[in-house]
C-alpha atoms as a PDB file:
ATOM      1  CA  UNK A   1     -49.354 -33.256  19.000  1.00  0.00           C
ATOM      2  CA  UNK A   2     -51.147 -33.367  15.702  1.00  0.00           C
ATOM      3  CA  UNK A   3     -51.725 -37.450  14.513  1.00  0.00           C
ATOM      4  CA  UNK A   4     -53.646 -38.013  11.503  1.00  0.00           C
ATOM      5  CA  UNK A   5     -55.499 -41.202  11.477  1.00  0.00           C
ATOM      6  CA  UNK A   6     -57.049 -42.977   8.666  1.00  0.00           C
ATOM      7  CA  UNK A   7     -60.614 -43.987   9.507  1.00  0.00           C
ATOM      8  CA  UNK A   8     -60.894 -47.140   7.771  1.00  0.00           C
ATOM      9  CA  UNK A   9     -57.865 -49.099   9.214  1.00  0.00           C
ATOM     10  CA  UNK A  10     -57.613 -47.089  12.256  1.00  0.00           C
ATOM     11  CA  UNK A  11     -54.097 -46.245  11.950  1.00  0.00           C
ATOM     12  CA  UNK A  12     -52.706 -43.129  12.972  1.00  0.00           C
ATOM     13  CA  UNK A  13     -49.405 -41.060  11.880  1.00  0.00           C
ATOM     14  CA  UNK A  14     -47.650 -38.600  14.103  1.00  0.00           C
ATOM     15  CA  UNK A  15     -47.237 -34.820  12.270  1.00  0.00           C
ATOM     16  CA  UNK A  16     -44.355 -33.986  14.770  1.00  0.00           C
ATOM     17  CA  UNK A  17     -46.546 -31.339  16.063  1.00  0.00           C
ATOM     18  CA  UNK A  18     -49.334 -28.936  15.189  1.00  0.00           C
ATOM     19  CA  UNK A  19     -49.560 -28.504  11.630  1.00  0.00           C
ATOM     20  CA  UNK A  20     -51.264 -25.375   9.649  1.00  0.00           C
ATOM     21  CA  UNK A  21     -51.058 -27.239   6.104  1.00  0.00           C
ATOM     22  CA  UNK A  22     -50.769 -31.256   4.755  1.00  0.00           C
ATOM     23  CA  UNK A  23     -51.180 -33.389   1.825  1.00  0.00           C
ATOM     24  CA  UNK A  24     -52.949 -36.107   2.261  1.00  0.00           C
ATOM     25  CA  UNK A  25     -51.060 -39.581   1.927  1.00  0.00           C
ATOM     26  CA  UNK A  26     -51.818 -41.029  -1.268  1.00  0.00           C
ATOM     27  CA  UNK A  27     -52.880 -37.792  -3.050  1.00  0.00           C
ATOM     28  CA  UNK A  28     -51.796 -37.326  -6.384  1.00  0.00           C
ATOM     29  CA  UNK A  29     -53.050 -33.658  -7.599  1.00  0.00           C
ATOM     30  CA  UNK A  30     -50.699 -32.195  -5.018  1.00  0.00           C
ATOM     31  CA  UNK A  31     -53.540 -30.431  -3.199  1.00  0.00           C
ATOM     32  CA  UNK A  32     -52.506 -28.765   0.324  1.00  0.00           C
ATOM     33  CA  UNK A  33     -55.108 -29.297   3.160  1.00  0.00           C
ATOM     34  CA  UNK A  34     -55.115 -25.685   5.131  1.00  0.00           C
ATOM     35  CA  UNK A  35     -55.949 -26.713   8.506  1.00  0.00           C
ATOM     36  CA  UNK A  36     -56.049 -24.128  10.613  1.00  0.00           C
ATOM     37  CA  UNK A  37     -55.877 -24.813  14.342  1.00  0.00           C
ATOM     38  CA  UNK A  38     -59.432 -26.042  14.793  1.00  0.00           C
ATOM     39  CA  UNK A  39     -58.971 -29.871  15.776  1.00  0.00           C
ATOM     40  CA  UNK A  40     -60.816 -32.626  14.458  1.00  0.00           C
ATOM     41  CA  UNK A  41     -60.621 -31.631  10.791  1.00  0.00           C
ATOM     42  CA  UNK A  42     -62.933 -34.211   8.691  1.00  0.00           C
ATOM     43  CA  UNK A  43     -60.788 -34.910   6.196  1.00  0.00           C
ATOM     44  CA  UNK A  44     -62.917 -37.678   4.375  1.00  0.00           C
ATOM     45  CA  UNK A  45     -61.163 -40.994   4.781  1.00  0.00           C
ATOM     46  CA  UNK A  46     -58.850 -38.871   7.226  1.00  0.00           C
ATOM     47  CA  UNK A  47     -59.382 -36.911  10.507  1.00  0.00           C
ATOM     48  CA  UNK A  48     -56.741 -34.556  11.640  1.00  0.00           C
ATOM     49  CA  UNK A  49     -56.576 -34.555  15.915  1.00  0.00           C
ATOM     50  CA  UNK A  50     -54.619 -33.488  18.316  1.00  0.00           C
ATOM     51  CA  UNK A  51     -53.989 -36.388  20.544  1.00  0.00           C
ATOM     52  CA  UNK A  52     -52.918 -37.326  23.483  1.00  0.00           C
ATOM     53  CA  UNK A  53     -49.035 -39.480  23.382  1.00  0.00           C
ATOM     54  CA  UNK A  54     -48.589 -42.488  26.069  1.00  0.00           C
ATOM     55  CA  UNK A  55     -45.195 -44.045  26.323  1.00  0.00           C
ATOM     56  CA  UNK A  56     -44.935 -47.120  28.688  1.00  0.00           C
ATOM     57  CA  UNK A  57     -42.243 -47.200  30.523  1.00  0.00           C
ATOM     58  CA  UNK A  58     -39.378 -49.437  29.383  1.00  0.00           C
ATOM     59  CA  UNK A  59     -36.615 -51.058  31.531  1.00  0.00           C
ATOM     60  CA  UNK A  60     -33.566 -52.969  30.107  1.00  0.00           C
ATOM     61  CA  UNK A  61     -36.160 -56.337  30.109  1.00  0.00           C
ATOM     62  CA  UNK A  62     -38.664 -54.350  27.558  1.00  0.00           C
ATOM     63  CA  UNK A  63     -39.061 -52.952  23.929  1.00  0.00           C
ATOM     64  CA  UNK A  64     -41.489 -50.532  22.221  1.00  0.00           C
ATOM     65  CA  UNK A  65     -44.139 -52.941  20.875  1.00  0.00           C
ATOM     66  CA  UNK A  66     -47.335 -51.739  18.751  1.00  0.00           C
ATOM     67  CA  UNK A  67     -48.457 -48.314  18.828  1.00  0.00           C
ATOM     68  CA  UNK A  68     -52.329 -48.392  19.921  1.00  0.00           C
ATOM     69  CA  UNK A  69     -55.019 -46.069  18.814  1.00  0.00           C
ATOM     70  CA  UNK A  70     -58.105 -45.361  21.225  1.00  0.00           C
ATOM     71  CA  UNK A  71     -61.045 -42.669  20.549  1.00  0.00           C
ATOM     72  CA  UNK A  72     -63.169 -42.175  23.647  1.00  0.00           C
ATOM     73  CA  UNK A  73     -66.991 -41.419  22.808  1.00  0.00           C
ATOM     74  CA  UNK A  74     -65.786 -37.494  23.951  1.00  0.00           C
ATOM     75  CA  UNK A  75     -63.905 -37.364  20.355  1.00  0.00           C
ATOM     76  CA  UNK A  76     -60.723 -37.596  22.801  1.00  0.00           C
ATOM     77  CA  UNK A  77     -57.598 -39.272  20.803  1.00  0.00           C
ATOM     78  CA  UNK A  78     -54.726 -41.514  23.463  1.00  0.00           C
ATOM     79  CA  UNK A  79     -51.795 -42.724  20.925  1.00  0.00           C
ATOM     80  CA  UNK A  80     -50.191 -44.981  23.436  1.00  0.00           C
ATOM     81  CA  UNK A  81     -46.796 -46.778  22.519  1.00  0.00           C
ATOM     82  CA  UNK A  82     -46.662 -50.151  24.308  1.00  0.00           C
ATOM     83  CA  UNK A  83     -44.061 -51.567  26.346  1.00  0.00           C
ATOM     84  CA  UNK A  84     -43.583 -55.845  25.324  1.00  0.00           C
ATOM     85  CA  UNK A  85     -41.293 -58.648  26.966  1.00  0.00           C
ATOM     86  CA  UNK A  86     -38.025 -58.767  25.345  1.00  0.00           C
ATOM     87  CA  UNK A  87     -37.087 -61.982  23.892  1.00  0.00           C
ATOM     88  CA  UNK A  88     -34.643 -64.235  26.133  1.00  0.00           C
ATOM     89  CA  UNK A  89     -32.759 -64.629  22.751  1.00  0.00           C
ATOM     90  CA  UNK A  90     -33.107 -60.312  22.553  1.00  0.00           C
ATOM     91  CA  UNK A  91     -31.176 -60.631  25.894  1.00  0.00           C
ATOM     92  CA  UNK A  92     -28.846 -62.578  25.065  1.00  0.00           C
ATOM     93  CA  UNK A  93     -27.640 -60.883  22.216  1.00  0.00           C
ATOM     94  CA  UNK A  94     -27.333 -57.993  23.884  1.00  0.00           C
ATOM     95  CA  UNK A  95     -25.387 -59.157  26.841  1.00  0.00           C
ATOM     96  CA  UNK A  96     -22.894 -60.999  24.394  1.00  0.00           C
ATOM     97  CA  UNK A  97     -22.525 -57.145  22.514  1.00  0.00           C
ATOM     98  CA  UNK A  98     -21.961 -56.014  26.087  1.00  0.00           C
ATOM     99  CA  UNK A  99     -19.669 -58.702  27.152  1.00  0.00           C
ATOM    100  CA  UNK A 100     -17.948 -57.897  23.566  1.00  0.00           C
ATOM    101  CA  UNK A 101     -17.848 -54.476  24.149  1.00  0.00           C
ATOM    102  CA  UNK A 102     -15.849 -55.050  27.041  1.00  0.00           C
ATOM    103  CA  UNK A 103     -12.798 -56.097  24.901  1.00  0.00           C
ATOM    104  CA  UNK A 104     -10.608 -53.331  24.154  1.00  0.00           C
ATOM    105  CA  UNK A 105      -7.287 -53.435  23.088  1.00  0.00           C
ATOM    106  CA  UNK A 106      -5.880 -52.642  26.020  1.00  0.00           C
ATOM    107  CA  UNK A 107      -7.014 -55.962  26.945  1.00  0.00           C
ATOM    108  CA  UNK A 108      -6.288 -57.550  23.787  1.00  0.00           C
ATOM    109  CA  UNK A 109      -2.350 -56.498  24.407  1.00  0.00           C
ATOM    110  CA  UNK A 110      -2.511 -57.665  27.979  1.00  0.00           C
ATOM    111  CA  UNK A 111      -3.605 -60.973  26.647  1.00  0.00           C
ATOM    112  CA  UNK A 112      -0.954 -61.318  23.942  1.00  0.00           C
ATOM    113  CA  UNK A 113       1.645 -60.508  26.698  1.00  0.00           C
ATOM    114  CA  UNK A 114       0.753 -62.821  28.805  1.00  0.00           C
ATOM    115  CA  UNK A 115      -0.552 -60.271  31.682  1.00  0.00           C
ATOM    116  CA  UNK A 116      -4.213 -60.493  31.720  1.00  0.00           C
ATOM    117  CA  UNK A 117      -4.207 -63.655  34.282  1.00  0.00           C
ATOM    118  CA  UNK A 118      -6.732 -65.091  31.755  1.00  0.00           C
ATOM    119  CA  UNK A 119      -9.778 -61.776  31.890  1.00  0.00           C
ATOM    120  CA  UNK A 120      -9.571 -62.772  28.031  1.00  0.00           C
ATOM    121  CA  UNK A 121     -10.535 -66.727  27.924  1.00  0.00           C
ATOM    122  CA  UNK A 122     -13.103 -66.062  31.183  1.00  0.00           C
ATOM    123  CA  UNK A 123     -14.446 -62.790  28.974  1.00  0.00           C
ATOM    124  CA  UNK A 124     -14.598 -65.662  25.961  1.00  0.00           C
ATOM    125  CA  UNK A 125     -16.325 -68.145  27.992  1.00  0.00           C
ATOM    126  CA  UNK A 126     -19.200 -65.799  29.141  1.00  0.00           C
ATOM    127  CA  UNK A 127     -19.435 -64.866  25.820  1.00  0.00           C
ATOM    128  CA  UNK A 128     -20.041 -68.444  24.730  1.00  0.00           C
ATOM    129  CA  UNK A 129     -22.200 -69.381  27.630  1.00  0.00           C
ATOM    130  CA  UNK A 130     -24.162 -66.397  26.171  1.00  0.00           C
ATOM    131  CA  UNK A 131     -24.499 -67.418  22.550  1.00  0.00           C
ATOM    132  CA  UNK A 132     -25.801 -71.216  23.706  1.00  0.00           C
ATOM    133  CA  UNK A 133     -29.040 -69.270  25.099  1.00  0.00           C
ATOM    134  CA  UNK A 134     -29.604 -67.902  20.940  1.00  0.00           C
END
């Protein structure tokens, strides 16, 4: 996968895959970079790799956090996509959308009826119990 990464801040911009032509960011003559499929391509304030992707794993407790950038002294380019702690507030809210997402209305008739033997005010109350952890 092709990533170009700016040298002075270190950041670094996925291509989607290998490319054979770009325009730099912030270029205003409308010049086209042909790159060929050499990689690195010293591009001046850019450099044009083909780098390795990382993805941490997540679980239902975890959220894509920073994207990091490392350059080993080989020239070798790891883009790795961290895995962070969600929030207990982040968990919350998405048990109360689950909890919410329970309520169809199919249930919703059942409670107007009379017929749910109360799966609507317990469903409520879990959802409340939920919101006092936000």
């Amino acid at each position: 996968m092709d990533y170009l990464v700016k040298i002075s801040d270190g950041t670094a911009e996925s291509l989607g895959g290998t490319v054979t032509k770009l325009q730099l960011p912030n270029q205003t003559g409308g010049d086209v970079v042909f790159t060929g499929d050499k990689r690195p391509v010293d591009l001046g304030d850019y450099i044009l790799v083909e780098a390795k992707e990382v993805d941490e794993p997540l679980d239902d407790t975890k959220k894509v956090g920073e994207t990091t950038v490392e350059v080993d002294r080989y020239g070798n380019v790891t883009v790795t996509r961290t895995a962070v702690a969600k929030t207990e507030a982040e968990l919350a809210q998405e048990e109360i959308n689950r909890l919410e997402n329970e309520i169809t209305p199919h249930h919703m008739r059942e409670a107007i009826l009379g017929t749910d033997d109360g799966w609507l005010a317990a469903q409520q109350e879990l959802i409340n119990s939920e919101k006092a952890k936000l």
